[in-house]
C-alpha atoms as a PDB file:
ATOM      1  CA  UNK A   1     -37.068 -94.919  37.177  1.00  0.00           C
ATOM      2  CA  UNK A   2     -38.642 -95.343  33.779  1.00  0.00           C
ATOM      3  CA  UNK A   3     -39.525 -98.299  33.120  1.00  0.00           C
ATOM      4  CA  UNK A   4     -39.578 -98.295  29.336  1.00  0.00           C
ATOM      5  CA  UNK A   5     -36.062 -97.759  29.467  1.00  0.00           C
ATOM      6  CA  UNK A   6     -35.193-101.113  31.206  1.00  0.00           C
ATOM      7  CA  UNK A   7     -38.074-102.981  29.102  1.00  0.00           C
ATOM      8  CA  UNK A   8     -35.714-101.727  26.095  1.00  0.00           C
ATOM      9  CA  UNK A   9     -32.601-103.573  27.600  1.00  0.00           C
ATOM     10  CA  UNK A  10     -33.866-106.494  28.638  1.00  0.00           C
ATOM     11  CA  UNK A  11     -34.764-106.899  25.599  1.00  0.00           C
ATOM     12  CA  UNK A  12     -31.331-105.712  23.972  1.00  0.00           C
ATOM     13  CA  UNK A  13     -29.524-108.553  26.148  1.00  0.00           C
ATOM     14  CA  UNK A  14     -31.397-111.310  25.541  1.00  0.00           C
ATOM     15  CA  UNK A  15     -31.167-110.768  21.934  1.00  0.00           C
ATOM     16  CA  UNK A  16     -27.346-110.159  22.571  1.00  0.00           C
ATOM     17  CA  UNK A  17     -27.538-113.769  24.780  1.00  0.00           C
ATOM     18  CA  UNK A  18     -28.650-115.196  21.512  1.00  0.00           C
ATOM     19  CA  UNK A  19     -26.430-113.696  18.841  1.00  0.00           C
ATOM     20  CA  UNK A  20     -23.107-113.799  20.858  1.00  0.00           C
ATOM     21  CA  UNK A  21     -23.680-116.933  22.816  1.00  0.00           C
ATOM     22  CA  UNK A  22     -21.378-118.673  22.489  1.00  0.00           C
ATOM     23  CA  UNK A  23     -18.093-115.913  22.655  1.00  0.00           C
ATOM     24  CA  UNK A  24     -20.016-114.982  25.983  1.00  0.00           C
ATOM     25  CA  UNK A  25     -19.791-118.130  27.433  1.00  0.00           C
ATOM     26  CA  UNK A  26     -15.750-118.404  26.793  1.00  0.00           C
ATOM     27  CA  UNK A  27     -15.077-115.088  28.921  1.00  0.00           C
ATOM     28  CA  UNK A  28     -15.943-113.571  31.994  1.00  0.00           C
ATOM     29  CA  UNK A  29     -14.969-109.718  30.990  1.00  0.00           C
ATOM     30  CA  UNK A  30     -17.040-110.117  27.589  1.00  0.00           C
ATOM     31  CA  UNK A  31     -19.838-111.298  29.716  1.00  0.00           C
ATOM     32  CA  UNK A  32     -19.394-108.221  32.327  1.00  0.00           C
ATOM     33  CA  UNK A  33     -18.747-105.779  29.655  1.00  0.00           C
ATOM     34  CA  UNK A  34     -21.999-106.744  27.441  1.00  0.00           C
ATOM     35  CA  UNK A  35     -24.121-107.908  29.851  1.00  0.00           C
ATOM     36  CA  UNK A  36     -23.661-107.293  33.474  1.00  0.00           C
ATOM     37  CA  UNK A  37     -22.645-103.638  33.714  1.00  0.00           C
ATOM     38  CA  UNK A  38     -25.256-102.048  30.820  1.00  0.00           C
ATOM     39  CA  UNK A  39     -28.123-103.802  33.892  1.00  0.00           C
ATOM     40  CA  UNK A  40     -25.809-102.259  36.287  1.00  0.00           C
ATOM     41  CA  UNK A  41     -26.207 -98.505  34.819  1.00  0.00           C
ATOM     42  CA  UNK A  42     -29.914 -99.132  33.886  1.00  0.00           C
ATOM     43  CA  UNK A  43     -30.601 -99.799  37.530  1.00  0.00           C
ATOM     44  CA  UNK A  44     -28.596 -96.687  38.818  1.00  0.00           C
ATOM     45  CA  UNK A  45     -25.278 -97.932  39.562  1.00  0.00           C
ATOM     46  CA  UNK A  46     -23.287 -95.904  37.055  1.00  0.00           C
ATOM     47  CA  UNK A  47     -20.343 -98.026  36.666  1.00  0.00           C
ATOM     48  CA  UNK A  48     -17.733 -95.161  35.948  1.00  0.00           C
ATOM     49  CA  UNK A  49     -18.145 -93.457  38.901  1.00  0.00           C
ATOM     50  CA  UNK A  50     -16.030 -94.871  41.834  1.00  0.00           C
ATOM     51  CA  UNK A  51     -18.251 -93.091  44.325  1.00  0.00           C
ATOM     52  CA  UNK A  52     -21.174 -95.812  42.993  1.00  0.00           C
ATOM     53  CA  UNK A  53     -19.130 -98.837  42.031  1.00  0.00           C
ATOM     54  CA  UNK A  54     -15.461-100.299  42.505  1.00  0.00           C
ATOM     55  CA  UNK A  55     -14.696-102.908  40.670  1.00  0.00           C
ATOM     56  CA  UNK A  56     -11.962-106.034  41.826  1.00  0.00           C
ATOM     57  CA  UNK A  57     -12.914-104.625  45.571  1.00  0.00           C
ATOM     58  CA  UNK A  58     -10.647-105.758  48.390  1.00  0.00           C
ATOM     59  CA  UNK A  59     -12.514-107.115  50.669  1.00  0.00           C
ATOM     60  CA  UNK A  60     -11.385-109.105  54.071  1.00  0.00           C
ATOM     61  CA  UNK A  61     -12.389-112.112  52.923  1.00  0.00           C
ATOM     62  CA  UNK A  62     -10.461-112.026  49.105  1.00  0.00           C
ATOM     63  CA  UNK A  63     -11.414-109.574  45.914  1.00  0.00           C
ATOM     64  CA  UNK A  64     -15.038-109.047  44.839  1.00  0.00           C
ATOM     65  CA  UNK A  65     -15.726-108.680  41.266  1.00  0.00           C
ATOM     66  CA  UNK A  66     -17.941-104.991  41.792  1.00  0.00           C
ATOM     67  CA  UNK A  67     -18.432-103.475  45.364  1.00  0.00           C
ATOM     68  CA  UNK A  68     -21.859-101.216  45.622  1.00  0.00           C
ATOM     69  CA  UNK A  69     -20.919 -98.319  47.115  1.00  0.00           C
ATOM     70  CA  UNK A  70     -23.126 -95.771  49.539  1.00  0.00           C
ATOM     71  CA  UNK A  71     -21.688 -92.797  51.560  1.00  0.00           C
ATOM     72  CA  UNK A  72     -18.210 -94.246  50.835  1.00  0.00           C
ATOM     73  CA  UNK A  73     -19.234 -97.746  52.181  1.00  0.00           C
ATOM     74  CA  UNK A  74     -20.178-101.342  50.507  1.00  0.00           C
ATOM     75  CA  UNK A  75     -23.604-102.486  50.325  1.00  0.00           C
ATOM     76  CA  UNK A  76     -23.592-104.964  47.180  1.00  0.00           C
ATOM     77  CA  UNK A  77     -20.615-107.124  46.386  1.00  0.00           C
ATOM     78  CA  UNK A  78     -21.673-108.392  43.168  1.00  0.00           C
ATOM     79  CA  UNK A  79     -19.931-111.441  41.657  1.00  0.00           C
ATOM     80  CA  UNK A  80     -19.392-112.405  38.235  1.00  0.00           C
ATOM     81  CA  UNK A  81     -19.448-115.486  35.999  1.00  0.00           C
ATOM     82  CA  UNK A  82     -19.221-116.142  32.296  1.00  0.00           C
ATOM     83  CA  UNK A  83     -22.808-116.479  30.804  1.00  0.00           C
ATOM     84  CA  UNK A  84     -23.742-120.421  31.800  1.00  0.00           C
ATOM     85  CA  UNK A  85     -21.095-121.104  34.267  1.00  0.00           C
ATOM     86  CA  UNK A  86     -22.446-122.541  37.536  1.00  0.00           C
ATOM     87  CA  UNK A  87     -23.375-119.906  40.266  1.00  0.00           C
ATOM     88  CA  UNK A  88     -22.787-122.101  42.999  1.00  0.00           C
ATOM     89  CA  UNK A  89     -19.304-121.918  43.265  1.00  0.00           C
ATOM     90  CA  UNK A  90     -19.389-118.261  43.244  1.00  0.00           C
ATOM     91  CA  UNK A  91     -21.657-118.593  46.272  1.00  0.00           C
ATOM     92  CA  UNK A  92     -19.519-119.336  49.474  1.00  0.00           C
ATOM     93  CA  UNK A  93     -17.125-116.970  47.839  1.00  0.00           C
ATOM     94  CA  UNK A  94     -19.315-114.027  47.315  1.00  0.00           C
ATOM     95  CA  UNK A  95     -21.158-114.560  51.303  1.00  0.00           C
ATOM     96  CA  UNK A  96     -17.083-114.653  52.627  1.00  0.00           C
ATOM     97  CA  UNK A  97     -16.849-111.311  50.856  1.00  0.00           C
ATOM     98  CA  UNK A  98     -20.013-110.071  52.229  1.00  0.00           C
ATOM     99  CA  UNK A  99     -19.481-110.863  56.058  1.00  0.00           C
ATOM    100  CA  UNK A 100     -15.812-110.845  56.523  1.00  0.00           C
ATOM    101  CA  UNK A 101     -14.271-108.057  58.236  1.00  0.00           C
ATOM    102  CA  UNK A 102     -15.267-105.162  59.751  1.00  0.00           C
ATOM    103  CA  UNK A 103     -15.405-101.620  57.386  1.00  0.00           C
ATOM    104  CA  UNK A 104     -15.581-103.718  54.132  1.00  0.00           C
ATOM    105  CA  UNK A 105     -18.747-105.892  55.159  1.00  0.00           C
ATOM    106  CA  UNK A 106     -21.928-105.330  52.682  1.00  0.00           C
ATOM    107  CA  UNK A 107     -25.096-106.792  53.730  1.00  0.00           C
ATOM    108  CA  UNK A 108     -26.440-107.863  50.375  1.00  0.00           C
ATOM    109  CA  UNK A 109     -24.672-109.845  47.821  1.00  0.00           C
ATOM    110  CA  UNK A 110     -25.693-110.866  44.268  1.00  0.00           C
ATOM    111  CA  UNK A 111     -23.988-113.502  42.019  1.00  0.00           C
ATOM    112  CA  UNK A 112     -24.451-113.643  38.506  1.00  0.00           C
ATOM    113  CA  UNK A 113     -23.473-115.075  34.519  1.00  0.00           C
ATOM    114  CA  UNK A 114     -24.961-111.776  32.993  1.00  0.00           C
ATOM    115  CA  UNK A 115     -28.465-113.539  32.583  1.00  0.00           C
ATOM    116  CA  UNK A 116     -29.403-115.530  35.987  1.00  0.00           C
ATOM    117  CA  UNK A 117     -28.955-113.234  38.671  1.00  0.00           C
ATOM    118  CA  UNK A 118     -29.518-114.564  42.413  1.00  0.00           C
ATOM    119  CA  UNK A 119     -29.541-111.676  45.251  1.00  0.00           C
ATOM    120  CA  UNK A 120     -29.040-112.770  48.636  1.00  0.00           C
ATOM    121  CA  UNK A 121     -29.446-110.854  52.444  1.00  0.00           C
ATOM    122  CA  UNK A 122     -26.723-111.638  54.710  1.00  0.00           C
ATOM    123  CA  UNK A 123     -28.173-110.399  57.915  1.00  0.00           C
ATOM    124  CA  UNK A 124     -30.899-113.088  57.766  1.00  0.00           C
ATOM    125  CA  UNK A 125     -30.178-116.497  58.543  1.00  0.00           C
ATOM    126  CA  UNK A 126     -28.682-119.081  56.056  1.00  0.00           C
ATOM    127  CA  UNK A 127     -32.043-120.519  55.181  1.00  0.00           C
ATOM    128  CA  UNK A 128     -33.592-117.075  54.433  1.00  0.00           C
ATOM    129  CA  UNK A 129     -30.899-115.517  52.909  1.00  0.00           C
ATOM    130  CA  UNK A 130     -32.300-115.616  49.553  1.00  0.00           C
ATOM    131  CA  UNK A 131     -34.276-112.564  48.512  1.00  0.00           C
ATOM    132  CA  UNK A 132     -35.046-113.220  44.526  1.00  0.00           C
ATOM    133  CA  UNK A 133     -33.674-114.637  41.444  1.00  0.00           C
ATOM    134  CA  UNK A 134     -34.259-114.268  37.634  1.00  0.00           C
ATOM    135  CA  UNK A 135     -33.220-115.540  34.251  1.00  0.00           C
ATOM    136  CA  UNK A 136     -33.423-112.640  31.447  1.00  0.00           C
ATOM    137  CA  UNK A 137     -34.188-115.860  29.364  1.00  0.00           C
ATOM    138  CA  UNK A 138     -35.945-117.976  31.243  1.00  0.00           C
ATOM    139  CA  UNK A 139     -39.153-115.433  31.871  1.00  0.00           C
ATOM    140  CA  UNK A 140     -40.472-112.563  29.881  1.00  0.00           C
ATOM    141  CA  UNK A 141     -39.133-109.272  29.426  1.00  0.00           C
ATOM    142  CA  UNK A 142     -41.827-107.368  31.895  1.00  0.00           C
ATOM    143  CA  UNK A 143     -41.386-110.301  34.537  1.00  0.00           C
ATOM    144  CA  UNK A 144     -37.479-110.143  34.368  1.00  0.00           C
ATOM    145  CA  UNK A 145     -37.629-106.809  34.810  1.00  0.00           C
ATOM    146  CA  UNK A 146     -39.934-106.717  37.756  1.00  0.00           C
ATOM    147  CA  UNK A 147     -37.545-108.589  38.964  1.00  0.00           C
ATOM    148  CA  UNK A 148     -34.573-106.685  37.799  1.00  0.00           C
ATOM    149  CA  UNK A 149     -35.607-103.801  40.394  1.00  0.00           C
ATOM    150  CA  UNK A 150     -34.362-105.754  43.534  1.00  0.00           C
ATOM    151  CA  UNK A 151     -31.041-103.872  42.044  1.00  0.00           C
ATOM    152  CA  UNK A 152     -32.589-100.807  41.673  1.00  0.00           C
ATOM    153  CA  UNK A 153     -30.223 -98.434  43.567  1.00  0.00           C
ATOM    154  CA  UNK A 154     -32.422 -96.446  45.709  1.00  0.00           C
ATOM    155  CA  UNK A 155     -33.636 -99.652  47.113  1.00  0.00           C
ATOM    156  CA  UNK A 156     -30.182-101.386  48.202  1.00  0.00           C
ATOM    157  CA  UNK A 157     -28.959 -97.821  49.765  1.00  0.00           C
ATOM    158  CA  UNK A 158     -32.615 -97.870  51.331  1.00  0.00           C
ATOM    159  CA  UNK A 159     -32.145-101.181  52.603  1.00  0.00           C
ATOM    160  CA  UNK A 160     -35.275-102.289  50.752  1.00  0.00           C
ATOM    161  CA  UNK A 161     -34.018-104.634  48.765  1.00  0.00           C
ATOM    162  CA  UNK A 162     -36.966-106.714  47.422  1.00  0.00           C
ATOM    163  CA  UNK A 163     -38.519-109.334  44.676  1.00  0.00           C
ATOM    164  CA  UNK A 164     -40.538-107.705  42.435  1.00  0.00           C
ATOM    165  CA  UNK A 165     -44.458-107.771  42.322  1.00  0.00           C
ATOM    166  CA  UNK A 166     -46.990-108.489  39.875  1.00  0.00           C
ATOM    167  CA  UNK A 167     -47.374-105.952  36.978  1.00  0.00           C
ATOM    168  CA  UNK A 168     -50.490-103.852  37.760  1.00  0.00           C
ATOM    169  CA  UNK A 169     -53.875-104.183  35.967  1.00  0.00           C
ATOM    170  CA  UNK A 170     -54.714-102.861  32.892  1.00  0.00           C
ATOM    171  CA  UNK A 171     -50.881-103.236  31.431  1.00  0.00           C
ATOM    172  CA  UNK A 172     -50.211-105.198  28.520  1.00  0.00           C
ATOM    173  CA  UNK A 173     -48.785-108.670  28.731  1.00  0.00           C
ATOM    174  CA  UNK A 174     -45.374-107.019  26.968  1.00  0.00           C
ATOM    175  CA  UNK A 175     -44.946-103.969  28.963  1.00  0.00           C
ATOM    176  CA  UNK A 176     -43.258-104.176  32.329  1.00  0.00           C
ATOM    177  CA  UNK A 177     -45.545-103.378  35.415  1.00  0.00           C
ATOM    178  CA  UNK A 178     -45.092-100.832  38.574  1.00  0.00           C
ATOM    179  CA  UNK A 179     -43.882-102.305  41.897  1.00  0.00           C
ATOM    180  CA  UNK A 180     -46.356-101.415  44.559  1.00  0.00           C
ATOM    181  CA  UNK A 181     -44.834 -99.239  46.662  1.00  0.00           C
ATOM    182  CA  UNK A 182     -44.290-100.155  50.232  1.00  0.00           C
ATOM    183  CA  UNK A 183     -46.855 -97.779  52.166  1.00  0.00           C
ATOM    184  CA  UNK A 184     -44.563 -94.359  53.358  1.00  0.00           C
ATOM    185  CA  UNK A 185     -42.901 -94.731  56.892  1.00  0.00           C
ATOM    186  CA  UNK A 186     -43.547 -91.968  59.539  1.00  0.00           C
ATOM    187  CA  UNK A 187     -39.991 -91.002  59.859  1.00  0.00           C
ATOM    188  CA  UNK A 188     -38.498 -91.807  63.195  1.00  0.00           C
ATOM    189  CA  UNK A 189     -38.078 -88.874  66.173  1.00  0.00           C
ATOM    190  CA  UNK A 190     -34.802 -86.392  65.261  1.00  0.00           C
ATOM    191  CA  UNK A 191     -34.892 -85.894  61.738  1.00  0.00           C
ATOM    192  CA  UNK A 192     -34.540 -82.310  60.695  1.00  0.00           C
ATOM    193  CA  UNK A 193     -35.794 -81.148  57.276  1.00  0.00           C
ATOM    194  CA  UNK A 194     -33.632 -79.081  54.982  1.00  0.00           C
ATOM    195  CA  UNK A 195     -36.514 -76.381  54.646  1.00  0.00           C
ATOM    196  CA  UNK A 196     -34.981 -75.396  58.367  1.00  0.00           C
ATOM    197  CA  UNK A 197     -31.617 -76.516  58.887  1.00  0.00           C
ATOM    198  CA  UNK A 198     -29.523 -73.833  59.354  1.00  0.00           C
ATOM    199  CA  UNK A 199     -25.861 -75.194  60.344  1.00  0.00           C
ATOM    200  CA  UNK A 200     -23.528 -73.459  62.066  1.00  0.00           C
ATOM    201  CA  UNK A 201     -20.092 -73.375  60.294  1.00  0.00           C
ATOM    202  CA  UNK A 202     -18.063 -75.040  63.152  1.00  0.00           C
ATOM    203  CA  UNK A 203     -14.979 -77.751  63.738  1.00  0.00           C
ATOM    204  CA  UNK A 204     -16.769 -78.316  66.953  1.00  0.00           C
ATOM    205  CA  UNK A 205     -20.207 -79.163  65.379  1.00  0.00           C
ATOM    206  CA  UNK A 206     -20.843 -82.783  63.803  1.00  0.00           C
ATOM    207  CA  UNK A 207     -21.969 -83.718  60.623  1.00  0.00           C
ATOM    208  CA  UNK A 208     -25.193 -85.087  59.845  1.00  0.00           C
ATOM    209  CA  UNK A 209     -24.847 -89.343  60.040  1.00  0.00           C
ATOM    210  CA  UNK A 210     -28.625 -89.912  57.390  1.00  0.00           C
ATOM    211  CA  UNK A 211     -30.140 -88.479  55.306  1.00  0.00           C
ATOM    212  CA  UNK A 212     -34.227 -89.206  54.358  1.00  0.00           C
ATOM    213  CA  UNK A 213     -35.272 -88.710  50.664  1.00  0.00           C
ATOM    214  CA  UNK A 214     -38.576 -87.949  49.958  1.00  0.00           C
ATOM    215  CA  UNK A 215     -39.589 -91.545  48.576  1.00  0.00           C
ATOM    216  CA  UNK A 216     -38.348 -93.062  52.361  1.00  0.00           C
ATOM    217  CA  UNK A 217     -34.986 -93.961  51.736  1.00  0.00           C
ATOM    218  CA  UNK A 218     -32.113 -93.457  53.397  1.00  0.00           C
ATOM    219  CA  UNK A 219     -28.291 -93.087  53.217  1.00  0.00           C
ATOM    220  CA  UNK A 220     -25.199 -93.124  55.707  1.00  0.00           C
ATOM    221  CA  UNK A 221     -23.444 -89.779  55.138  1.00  0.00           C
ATOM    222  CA  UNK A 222     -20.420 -88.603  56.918  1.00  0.00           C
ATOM    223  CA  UNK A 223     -19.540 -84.468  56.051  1.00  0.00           C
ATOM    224  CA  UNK A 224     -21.530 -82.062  54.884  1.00  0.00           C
ATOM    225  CA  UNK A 225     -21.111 -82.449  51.111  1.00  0.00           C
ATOM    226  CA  UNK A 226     -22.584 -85.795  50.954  1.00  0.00           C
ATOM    227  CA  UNK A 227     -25.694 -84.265  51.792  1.00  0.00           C
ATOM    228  CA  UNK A 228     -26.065 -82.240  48.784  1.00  0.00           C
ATOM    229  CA  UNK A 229     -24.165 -84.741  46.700  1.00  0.00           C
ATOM    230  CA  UNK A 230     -26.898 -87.747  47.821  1.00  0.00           C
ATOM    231  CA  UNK A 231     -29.587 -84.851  47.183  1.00  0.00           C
ATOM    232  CA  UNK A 232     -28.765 -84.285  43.815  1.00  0.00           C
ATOM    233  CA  UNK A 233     -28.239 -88.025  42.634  1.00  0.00           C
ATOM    234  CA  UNK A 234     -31.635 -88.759  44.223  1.00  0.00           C
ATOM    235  CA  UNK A 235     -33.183 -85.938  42.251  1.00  0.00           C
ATOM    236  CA  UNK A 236     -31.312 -86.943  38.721  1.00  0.00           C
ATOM    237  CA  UNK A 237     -31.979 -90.914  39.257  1.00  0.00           C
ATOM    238  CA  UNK A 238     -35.807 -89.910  39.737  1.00  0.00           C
ATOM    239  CA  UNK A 239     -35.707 -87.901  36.665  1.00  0.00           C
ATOM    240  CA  UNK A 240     -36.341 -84.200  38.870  1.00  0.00           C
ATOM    241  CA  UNK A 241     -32.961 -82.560  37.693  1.00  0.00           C
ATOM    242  CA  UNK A 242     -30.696 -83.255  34.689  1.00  0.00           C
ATOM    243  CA  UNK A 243     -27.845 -81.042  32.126  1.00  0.00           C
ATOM    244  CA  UNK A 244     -30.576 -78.968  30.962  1.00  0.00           C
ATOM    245  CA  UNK A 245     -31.878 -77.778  34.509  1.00  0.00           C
ATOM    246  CA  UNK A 246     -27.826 -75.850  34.423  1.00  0.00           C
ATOM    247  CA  UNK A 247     -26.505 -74.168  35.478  1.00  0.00           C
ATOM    248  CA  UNK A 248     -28.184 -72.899  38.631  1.00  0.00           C
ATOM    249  CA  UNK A 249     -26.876 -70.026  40.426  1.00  0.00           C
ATOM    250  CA  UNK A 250     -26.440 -68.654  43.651  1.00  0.00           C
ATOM    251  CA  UNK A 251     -26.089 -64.917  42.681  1.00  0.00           C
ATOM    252  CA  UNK A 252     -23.824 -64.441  40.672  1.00  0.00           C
ATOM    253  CA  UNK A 253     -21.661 -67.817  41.209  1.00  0.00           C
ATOM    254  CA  UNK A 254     -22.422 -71.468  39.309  1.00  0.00           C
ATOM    255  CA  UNK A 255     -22.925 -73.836  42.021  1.00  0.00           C
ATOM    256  CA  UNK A 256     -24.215 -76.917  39.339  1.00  0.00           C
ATOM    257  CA  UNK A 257     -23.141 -76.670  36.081  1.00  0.00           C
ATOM    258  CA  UNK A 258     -22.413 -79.173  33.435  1.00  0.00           C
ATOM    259  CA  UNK A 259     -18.585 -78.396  33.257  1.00  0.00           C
ATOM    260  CA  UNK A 260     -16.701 -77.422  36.336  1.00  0.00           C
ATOM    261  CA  UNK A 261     -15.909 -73.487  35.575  1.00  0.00           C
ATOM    262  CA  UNK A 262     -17.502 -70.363  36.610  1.00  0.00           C
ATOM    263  CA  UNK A 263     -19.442 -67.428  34.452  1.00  0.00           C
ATOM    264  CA  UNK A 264     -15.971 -66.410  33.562  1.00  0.00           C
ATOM    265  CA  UNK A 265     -14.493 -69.607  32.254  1.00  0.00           C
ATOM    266  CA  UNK A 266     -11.937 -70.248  35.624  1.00  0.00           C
ATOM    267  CA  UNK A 267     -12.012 -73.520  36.589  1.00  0.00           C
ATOM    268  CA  UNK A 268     -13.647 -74.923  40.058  1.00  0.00           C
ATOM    269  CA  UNK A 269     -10.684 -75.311  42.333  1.00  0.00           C
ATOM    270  CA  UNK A 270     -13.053 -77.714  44.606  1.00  0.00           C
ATOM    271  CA  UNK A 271     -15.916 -79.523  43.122  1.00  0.00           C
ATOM    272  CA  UNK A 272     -17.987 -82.843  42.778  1.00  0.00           C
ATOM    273  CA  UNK A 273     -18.782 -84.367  40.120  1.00  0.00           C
ATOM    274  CA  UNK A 274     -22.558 -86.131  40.263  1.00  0.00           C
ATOM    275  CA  UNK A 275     -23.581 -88.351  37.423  1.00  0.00           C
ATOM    276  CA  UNK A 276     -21.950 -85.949  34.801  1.00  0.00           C
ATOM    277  CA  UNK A 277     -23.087 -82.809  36.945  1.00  0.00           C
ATOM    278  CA  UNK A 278     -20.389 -80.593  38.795  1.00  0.00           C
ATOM    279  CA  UNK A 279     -21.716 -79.399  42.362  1.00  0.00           C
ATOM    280  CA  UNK A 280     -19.056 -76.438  43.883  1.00  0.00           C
ATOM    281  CA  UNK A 281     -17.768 -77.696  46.917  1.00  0.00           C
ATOM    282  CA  UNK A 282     -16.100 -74.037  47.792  1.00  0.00           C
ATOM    283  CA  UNK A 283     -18.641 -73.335  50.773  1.00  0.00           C
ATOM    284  CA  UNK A 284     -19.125 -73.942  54.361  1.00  0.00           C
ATOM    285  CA  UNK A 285     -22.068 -76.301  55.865  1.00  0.00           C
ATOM    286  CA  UNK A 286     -24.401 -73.238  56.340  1.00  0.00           C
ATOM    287  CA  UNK A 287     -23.536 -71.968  52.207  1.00  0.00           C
ATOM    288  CA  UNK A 288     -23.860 -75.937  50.997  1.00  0.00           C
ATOM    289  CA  UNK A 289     -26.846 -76.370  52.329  1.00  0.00           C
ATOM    290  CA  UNK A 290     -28.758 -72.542  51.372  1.00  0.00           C
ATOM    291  CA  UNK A 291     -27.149 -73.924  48.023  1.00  0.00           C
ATOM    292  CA  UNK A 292     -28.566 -77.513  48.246  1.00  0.00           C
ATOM    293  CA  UNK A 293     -32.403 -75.547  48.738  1.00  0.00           C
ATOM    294  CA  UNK A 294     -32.087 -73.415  45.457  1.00  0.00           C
ATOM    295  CA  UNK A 295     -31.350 -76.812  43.510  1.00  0.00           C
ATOM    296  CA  UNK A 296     -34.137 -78.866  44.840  1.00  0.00           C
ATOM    297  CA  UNK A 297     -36.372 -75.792  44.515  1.00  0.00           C
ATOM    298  CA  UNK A 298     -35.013 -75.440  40.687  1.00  0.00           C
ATOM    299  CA  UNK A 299     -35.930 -78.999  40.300  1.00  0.00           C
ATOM    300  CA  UNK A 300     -39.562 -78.318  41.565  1.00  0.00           C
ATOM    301  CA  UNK A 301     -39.332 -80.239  44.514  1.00  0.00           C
ATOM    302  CA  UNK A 302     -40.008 -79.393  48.305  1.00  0.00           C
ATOM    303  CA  UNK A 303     -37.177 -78.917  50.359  1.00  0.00           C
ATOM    304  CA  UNK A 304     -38.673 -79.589  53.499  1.00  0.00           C
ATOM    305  CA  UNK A 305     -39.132 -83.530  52.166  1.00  0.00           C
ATOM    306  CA  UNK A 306     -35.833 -83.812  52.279  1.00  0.00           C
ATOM    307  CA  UNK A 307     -34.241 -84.616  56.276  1.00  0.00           C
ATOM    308  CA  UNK A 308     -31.051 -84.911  58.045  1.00  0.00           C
ATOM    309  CA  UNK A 309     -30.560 -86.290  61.240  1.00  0.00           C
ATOM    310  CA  UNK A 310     -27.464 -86.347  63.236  1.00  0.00           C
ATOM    311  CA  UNK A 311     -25.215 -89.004  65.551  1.00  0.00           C
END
C-alpha cells in the first residue's frame, strides 16, 4: 500500500485529536466517524462495502461495533470507544465477541478510542494474546504507522497479523518505513494456478475452498465468483488495477467496467461490485475464470501467481 498516503492521515488525525478534542471525547459515533473509520479505509477495509465491513455485527456473544469480513466470514471484530475512554472495559466484551459461537467467531480482535488501538490474537493463550498496540499521539507519525499496518487488510485475511518493524535505513526520521517482508512461503502440495485451471461447468463439481495471491496470502472462498472478486480487490488494494484500467473486454462484452452496463448502455442483470469496479457475474466457472486471466493480464500481472486449491 503506499505509504505516503497513511503518513498523510496520521497526520490529519492527530491534528483532528487536537482541534476537536474535546467534542470527540463526549461521543462515540463522532469518534468512529472522524477517527476510526478514515484508518479503517486507509488500511483497506472500505467501510461502505458490506462484503469488507458490517458494522453493529451480531455476534453469539452480544453486538460488535465493526465485524472484518473475508469470503463472507468475520476475522476482526473491532470495538469502539470515545477518544480517552478506558479500553479495558471494552476488553472482556470484545474477546466474548471474538470466541463465542460457532459461524460468527473471528480470531483477531482490536479495541480502540480512535487514537490507542490494542490488537489482540484469540487463538493464542490469554497471556499471549496481545499482538501490538499504538497511540497516534503518543509516538511519531512513521512509528504509529508502522504500527498501523497490523490492520492492513491483506495481512488479517492472510492471517499475518503482525507489529510493525523498524523503518529501514536511509529513511528520514519523518517518513514512515517499509515492513520487512516475511520471507515467501513455498506454497503447500494441491494448489492449482489460474494460468491452468480450466473448470468444468458442473453442479457436481466443487468450488475452490483458497485462494493464494501472489504476495502469500490467502483467503477462504466458497463459489466461483469469489475467486475473481478476491483477484481483483487484491490487484486494486496493491495499486495493479484501478477505473482507468476500464473497461476490459472479453470480445465484444464489458466484463469490468466502472458502471454496470454493456457497450450498448443495458444494464448488467448480474454483477459485483469491487471497490467501485463492476465485475459481470453472467458466466459459468470455466467463462469467470478465462475472464479473471484477461484482467490480471490487463493489469500486467502473471496469472499463473495466482492459485486455487480445492476441499
Amino acid at each position: 500500500m503506499p505509504m505516503e498516503g497513511l503518513l498523510s492521515l496520521v497526520e490529519r488525525l492527530r491534528e483532528r485529536i487536537d482541534s476537536h478534542g474535546a467534542a470527540l471525547r463526549g461521543s462515540e459515533a463522532l469518534t468512529r466517524y472522524a477517527l476510526i473509520d478514515p484508518m479503517l479505509r486507509e488500511l483497506g477495509w472500505d467501510t461502505s462495502d458490506p462484503e469488507m465491513v458490517i458494522p453493529e455485527y451480531s455476534s453469539g456473544g452480544g453486538r460488535a461495533d465493526y465485524a472484518l469480513l473475508s469470503a463472507g466470514k468475520p476475522v476482526m471484530m473491532v470495538e469502539a470507544k470515545k477518544l480517552d475512554e478506558s479500553l479495558q472495559s471494552a476488553l472482556n466484551q470484545a474477546i466474548n465477541y471474538s470466541i463465542s459461537g460457532t459461524g460468527n467467531k473471528a480470531r483477531y480482535f482490536s479495541v480502540t478510542d480512535g487514537a490507542n488501538w490494542v490488537m489482540y490474537d484469540t487463538s493464542k493463550p490469554p497471556a499471549e494474546m496481545l499482538i501490538t498496540s499504538f497511540d497516534l499521539k503518543g509516538t511519531s507519525a512513521a512509528e504509529a504507522c508502522l504500527q498501523a499496518l497490523s490492520l492492513w487488510r491483506p495481512s488479517v485475511t492472510s492471517g499475518r497479523v503482525q507489529a510493525g518493524k523498524a523503518p529501514v535505513v536511509g529513511l528520514p526520521d519523518d517518513s514512515p518505513g517499509t515492513p520487512e517482508p516475511p520471507p515467501p512461503e513455498p506454497p503447500e502440495p494441491g494448489w492449482e494456478p489460474l494460468s491452468t485451471l480450466k473448470p468444468v461447468p458442473s453442479r457436481e463439481n466443487p468450488s475452490p475452498s483458497e485462494i493464494l495471491l501472489p504476495d502469500n496470502s490467502r483467503a477462504s472462498i466458497r463459489k466461483w465468483i469469489d475467486v475473481s472478486v478476491t483477484a481483483i480487490r487484491w490487484l486494486m488494494e496493491n495499486n495493479h488495477l484501478n477505473a482507468a484500467h476500464c473497461p476490459i473486454k472479453s470480445g465484444k462484452s464489458y466484463i469490468l467496467t466502472n458502471c454496470p452496463t454493456f457497450p450498448g448502455g443495458k444494464p448488467m442483470q448480474y454483477y459485483k461490485e469491487i471497490n467501485s469496479l463492476y465485475l459481470s457475474a453472467y458466466y459459468n466457472s470455466r467463462n469467470q475464470i478465462r475472464n479473471l486471466r484477461l484482467i490480471i493480464e490487463h493489469a500486467e500481472q502473471d496469472p499463473a501467481q495466482f492459485k486455487v486449491r480445492f476441499p
